[in-house]
N, C-alpha and C. Protein backbone atom coordinates (compact mmCIF):
# COMPACT_ATOMS: atom_id res chain seq x y z
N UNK A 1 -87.08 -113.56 44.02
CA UNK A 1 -85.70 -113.97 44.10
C UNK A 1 -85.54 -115.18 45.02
N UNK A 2 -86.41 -115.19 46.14
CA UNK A 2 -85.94 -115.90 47.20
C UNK A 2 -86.59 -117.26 46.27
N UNK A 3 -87.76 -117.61 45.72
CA UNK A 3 -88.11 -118.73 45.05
C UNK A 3 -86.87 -118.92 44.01
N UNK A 4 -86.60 -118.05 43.12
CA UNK A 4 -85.75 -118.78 42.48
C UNK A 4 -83.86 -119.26 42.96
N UNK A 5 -83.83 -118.89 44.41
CA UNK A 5 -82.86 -119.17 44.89
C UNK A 5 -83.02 -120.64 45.52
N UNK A 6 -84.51 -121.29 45.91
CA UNK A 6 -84.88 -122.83 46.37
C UNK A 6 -84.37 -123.54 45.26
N UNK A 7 -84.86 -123.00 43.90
CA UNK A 7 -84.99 -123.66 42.67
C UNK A 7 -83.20 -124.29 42.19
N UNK A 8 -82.67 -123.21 42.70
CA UNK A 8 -81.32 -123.56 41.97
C UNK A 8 -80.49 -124.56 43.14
N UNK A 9 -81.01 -124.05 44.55
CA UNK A 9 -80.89 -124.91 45.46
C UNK A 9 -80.78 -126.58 44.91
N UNK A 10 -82.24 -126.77 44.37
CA UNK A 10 -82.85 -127.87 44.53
C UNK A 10 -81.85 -128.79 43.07
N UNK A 11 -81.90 -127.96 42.22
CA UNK A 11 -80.78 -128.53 40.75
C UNK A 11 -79.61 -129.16 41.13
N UNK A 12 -78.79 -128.23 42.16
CA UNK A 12 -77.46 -128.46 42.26
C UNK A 12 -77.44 -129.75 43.84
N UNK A 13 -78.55 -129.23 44.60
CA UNK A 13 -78.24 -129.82 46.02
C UNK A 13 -78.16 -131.55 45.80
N UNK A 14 -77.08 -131.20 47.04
CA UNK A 14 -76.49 -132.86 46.88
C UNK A 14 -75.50 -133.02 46.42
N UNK A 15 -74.85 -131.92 45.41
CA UNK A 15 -73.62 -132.29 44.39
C UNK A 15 -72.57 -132.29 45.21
N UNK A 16 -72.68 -131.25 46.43
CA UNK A 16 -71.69 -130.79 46.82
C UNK A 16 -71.93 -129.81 48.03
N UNK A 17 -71.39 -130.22 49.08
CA UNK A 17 -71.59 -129.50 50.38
C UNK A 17 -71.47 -128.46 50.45
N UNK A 18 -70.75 -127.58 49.87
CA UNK A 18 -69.69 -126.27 49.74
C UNK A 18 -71.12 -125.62 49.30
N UNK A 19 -71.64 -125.94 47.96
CA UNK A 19 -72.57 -124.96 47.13
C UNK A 19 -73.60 -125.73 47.99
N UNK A 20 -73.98 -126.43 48.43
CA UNK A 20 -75.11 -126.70 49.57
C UNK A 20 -75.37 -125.31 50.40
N UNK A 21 -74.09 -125.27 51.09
CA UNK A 21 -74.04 -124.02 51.88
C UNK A 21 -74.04 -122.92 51.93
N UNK A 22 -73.29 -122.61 50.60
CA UNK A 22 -73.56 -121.21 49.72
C UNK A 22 -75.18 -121.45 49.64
N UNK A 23 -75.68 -121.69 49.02
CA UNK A 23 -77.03 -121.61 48.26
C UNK A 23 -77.67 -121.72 49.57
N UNK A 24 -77.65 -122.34 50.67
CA UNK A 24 -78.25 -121.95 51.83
C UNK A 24 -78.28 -120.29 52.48
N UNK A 25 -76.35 -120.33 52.07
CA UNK A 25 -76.12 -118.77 53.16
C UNK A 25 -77.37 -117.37 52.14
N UNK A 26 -77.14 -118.15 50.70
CA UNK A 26 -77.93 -116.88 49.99
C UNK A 26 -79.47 -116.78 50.39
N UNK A 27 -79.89 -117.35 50.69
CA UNK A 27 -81.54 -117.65 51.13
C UNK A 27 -81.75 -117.05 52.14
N UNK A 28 -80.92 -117.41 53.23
CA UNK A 28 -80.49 -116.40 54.68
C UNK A 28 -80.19 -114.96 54.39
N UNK A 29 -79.50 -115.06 53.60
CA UNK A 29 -78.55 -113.21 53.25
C UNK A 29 -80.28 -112.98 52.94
N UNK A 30 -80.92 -113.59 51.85
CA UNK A 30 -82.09 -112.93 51.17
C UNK A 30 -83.29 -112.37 52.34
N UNK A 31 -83.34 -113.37 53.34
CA UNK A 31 -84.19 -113.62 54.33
C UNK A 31 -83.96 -111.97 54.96
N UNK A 32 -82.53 -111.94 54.96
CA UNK A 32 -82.15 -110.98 56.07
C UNK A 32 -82.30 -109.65 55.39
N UNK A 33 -82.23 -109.73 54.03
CA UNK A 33 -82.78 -107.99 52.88
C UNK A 33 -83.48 -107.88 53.65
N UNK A 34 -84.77 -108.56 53.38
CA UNK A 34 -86.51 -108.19 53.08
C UNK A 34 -86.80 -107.85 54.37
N UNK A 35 -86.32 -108.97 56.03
CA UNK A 35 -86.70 -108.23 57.20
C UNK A 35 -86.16 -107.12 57.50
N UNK A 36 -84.34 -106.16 56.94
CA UNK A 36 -84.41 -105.10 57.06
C UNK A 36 -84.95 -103.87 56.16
N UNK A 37 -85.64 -104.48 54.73
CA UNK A 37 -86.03 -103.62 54.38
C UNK A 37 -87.99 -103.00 54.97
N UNK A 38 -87.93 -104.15 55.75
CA UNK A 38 -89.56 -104.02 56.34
C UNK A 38 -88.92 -102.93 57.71
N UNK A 39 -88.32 -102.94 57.91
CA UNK A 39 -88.17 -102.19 59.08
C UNK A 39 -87.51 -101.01 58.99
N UNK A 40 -87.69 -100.02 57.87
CA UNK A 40 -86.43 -99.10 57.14
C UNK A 40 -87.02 -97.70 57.73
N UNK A 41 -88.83 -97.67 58.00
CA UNK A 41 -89.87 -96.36 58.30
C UNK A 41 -88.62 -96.02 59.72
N UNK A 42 -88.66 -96.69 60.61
CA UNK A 42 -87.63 -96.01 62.09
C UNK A 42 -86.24 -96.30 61.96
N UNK A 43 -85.53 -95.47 61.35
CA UNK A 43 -83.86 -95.39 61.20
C UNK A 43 -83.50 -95.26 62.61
N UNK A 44 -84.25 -94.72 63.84
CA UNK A 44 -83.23 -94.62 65.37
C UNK A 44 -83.29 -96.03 65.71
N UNK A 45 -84.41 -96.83 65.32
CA UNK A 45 -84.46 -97.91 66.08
C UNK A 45 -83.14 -99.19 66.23
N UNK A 46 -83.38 -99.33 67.49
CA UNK A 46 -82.30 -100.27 67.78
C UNK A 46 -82.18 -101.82 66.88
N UNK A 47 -84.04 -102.45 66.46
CA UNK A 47 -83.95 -103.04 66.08
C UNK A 47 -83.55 -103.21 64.74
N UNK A 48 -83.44 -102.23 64.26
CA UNK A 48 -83.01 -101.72 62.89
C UNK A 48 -81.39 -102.01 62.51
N UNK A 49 -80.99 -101.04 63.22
CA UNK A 49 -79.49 -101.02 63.84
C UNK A 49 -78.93 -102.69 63.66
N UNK A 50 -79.76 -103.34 64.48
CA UNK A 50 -79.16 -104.91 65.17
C UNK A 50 -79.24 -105.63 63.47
N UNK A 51 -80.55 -105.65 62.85
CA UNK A 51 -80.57 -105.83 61.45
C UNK A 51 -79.35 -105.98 61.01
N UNK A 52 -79.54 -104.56 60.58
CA UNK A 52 -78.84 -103.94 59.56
C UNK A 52 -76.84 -104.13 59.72
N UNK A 53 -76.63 -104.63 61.18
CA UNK A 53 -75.43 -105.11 61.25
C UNK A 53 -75.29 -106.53 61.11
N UNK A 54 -76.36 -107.26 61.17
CA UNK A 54 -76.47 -108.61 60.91
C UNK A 54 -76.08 -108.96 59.48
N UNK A 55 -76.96 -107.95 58.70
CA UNK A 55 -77.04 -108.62 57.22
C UNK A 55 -75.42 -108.05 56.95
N UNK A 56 -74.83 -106.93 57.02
CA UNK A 56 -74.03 -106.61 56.63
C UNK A 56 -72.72 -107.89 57.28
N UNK A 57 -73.04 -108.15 58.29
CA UNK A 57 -72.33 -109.18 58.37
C UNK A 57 -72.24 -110.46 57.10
N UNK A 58 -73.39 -111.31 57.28
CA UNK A 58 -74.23 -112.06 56.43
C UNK A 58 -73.72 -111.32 54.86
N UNK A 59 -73.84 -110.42 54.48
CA UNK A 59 -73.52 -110.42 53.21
C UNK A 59 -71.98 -110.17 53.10
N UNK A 60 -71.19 -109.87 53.80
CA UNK A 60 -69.43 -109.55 53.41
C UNK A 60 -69.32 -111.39 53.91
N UNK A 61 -69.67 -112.06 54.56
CA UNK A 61 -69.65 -113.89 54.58
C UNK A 61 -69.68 -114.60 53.09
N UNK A 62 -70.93 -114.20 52.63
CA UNK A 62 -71.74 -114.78 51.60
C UNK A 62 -70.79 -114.11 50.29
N UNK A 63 -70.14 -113.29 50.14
CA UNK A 63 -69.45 -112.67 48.90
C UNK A 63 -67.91 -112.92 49.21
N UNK A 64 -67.51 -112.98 50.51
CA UNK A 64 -66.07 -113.58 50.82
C UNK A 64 -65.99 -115.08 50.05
N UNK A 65 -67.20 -116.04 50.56
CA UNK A 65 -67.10 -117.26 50.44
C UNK A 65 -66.98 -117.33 48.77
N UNK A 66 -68.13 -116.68 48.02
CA UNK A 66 -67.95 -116.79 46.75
C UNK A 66 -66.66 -116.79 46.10
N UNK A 67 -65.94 -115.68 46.67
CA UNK A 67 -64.58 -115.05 45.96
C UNK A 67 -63.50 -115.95 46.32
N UNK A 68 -63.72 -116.39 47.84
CA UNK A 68 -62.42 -117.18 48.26
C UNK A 68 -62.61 -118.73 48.73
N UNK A 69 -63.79 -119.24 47.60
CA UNK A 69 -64.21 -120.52 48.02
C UNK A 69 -64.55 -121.08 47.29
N UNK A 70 -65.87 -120.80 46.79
CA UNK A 70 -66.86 -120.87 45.07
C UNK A 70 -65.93 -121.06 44.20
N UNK A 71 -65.85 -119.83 44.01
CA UNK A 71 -65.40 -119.53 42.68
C UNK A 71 -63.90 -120.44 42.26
N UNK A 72 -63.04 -120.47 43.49
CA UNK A 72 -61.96 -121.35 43.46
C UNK A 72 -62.13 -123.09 43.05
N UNK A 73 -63.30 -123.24 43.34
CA UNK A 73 -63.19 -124.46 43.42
C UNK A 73 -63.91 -125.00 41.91
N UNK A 74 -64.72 -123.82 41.85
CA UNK A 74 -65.22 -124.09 40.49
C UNK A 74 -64.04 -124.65 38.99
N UNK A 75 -63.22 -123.21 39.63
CA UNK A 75 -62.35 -123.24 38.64
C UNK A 75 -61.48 -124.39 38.53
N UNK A 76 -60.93 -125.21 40.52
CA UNK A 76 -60.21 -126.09 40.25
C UNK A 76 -61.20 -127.93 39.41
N UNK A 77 -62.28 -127.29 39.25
CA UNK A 77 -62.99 -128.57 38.93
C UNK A 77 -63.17 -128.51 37.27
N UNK A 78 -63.09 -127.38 36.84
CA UNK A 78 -63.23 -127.00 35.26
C UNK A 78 -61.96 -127.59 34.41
N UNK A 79 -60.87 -127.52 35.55
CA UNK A 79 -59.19 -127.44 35.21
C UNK A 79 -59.31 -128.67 35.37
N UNK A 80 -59.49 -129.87 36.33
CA UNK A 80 -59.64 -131.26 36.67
C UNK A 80 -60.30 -132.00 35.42
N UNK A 81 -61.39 -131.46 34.73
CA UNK A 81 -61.86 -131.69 33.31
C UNK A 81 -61.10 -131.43 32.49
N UNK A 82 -60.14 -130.69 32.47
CA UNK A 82 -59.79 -129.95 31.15
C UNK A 82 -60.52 -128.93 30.30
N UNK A 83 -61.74 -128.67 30.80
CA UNK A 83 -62.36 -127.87 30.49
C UNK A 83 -62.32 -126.03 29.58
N UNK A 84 -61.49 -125.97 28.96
CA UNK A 84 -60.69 -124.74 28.77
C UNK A 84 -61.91 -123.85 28.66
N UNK A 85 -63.02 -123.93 27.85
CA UNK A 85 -64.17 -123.39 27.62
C UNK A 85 -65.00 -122.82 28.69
N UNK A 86 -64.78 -123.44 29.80
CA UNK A 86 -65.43 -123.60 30.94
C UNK A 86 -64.81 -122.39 31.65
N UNK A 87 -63.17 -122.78 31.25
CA UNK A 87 -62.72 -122.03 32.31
C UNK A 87 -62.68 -120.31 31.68
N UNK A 88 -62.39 -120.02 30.55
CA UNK A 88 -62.81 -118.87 29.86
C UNK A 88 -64.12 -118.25 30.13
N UNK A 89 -65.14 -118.84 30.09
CA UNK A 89 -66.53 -118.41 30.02
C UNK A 89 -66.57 -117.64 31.74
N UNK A 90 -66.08 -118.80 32.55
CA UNK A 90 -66.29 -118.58 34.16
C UNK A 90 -65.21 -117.27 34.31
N UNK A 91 -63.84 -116.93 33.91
CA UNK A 91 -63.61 -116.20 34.25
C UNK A 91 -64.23 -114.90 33.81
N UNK A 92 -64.84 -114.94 32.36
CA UNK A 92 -65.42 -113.83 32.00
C UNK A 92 -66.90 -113.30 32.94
N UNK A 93 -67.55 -114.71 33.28
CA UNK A 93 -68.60 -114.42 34.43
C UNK A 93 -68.09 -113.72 35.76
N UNK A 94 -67.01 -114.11 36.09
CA UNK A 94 -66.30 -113.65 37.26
C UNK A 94 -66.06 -112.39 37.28
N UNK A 95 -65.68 -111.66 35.91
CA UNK A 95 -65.62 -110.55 35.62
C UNK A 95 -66.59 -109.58 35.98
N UNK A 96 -67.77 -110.36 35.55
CA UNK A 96 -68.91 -109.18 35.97
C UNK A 96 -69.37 -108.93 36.90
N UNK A 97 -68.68 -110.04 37.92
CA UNK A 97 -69.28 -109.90 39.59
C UNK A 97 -68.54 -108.32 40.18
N UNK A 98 -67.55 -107.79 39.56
CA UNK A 98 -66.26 -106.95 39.85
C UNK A 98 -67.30 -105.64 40.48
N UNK A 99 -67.93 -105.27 39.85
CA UNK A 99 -68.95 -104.06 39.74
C UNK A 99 -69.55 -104.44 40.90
N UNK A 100 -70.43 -105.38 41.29
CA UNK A 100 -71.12 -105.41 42.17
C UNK A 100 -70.68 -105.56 43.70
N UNK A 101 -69.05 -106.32 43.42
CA UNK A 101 -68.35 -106.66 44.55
C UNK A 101 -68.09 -105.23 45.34
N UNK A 102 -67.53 -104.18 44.27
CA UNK A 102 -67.31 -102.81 44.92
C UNK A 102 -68.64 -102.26 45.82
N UNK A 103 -69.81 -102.53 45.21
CA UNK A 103 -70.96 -101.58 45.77
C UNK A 103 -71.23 -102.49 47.18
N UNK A 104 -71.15 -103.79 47.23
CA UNK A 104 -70.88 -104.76 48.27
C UNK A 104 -69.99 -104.18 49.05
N UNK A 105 -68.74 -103.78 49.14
CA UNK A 105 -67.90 -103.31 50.05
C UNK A 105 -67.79 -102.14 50.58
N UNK A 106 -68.23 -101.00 49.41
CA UNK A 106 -68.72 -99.86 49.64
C UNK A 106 -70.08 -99.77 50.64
N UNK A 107 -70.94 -100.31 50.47
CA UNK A 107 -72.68 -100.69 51.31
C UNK A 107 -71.69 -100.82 52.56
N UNK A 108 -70.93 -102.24 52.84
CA UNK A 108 -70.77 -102.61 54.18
C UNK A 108 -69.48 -101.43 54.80
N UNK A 109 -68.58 -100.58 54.18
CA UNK A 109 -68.10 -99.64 54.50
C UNK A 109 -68.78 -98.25 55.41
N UNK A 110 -70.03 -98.15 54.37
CA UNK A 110 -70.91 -97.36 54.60
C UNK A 110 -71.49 -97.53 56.18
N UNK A 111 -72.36 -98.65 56.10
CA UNK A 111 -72.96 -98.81 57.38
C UNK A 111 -72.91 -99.67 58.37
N UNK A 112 -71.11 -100.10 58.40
CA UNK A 112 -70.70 -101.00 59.74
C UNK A 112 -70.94 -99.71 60.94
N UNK A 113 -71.08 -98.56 60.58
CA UNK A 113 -70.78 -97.77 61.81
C UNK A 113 -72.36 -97.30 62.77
N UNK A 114 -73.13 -97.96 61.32
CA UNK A 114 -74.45 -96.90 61.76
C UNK A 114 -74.47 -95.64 62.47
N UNK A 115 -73.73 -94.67 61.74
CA UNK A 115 -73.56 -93.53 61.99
C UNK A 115 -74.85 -92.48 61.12
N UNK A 116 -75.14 -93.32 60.08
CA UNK A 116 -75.75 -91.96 59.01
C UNK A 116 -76.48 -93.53 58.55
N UNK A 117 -77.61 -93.27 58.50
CA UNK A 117 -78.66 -94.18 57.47
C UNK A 117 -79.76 -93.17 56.77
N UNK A 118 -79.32 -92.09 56.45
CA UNK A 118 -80.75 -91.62 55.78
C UNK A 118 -80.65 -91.93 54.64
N UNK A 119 -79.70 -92.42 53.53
CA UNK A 119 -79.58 -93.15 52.10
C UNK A 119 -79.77 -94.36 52.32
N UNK A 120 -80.24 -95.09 53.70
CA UNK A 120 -80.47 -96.40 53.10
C UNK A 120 -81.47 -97.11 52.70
N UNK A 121 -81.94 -96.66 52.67
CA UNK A 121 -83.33 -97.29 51.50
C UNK A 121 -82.47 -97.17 49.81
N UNK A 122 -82.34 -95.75 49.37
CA UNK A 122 -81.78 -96.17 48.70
C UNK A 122 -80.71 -96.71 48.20
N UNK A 123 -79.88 -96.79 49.50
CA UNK A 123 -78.41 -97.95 49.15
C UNK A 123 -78.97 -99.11 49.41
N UNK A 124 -80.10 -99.43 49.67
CA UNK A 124 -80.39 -101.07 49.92
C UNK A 124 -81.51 -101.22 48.85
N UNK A 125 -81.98 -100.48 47.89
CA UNK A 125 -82.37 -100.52 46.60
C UNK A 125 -81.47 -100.80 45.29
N UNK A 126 -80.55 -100.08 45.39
CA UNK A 126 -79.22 -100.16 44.38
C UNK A 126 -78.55 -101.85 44.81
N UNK A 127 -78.73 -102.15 46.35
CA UNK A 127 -78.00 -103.16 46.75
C UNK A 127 -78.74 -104.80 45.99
N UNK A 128 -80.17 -104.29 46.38
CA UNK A 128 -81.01 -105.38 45.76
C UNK A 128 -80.69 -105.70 44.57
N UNK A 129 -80.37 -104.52 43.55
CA UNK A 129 -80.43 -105.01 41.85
C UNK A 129 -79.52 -105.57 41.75
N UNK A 130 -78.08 -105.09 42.53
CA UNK A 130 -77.16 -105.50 42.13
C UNK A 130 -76.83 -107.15 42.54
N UNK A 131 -77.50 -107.64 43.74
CA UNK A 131 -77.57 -109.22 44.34
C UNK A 131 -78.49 -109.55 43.38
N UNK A 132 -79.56 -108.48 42.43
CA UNK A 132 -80.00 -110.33 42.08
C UNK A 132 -78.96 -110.78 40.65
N UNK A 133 -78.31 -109.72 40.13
CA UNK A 133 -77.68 -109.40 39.27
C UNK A 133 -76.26 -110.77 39.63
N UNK A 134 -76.30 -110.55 40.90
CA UNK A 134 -75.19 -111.47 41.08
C UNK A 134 -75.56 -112.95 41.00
N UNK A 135 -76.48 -112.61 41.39
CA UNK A 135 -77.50 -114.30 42.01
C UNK A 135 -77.10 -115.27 40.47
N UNK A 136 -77.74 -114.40 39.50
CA UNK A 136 -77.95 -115.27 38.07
C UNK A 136 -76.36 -114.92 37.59
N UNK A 137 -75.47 -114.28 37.89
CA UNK A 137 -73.91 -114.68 37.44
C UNK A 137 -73.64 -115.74 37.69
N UNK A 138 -73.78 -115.97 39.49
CA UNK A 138 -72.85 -116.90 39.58
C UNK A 138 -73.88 -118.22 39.52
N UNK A 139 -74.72 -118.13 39.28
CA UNK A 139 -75.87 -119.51 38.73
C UNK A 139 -74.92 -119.62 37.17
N UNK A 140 -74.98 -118.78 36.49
CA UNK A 140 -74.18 -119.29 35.43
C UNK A 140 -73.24 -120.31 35.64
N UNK A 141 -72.38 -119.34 36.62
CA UNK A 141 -71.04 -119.45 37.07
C UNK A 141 -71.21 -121.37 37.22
N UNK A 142 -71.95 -121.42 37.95
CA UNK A 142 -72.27 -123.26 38.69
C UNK A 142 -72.68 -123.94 37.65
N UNK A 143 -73.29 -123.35 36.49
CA UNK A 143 -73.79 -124.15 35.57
C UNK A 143 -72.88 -124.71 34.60
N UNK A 144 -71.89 -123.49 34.26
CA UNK A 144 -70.50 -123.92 33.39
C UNK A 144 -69.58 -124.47 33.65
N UNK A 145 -69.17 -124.18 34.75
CA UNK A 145 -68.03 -124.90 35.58
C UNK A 145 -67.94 -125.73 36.35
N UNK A 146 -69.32 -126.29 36.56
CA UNK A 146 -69.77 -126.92 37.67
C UNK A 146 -71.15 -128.48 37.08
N UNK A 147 -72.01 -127.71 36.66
CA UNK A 147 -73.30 -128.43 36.43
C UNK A 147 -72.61 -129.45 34.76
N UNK A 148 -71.95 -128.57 34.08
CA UNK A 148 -71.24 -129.13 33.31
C UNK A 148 -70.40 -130.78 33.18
N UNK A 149 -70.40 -131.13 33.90
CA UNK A 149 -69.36 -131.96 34.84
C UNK A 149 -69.97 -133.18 35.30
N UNK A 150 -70.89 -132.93 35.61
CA UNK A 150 -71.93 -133.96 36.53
C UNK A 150 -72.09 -135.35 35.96
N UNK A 151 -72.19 -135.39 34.62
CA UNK A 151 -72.05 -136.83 34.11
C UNK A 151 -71.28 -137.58 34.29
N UNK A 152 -69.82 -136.47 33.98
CA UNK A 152 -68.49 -136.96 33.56
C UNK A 152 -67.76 -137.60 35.66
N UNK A 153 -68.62 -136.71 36.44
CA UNK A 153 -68.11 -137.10 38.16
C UNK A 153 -68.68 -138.34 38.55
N UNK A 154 -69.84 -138.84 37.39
CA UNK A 154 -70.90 -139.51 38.09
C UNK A 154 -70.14 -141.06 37.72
């Protein structure tokens, strides 16, 4: 995942500061899975704990920004084209983020308190499918509403 998150990096970077930064924060969010899922064997541990409030930070950032940033701007750039196609397709992509957004809010509901982690391996298994699930939405998402465009900005 984390390679094909450079890759899309590398397509889009430059277009635009905003998805510069997104596509940065996702590499970080990704960074921040894999070191708490290496550290999952000691649930008392503190360093675990410190993790595991990090990413949850890091990921309610990284899915705010999408919802109240991305995705907005996508749309106001599809609409700036006239794009109607664009903008249909993206909202229907947007659609499918809906599912994953819940298990996103539900996860960080779950364990802002670090009260109970003995499901988290497997809530941070369910969490994985569902980010990469998101990853290639909203790559769509940039490609239709966004990558679309690039001639016509240039």
């Amino acid at each position: 995942m984390l390679e094909h998150c450079r890759t899309q990096q590398e397509l889009w970077g430059g277009v635009n500061r905003t998805l510069d930064g997104w596509f940065e924060a996702r590499k970080q969010l990704l960074v921040e899975y894999s070191a708490l899922c290496q550290r999952l064997a000691d649930q008392d541990s503190p360093a675990l704990k410190a993790r595991l409030r990090r990413f949850c930070q890091s990921l309610m950032d990284y899915v705010s920004a999408g919802h109240f940033e991305i995705y907005e701007q996508l749309q106001t750039e599809a609409k700036r084209y006239q794009d109607e196609e664009a903008l249909v397709m993206g909202y229907r992509l947007y659609q499918q983020l809906e599912n994953c957004t819940e298990l996103v809010l539900d996860f960080d509901q779950r364990y802002t308190s670090l009260d109970d982690l003995e499901h988290l391996p497997q809530d941070l298994s369910k969490l994985g499918l569902c980010l990469e699930r998101r990853f290639f939405v909203e790559d769509s998402m940039v490609n239709v509403m966004h990558e679309a465009h690039r001639e016509q900005a240039a």
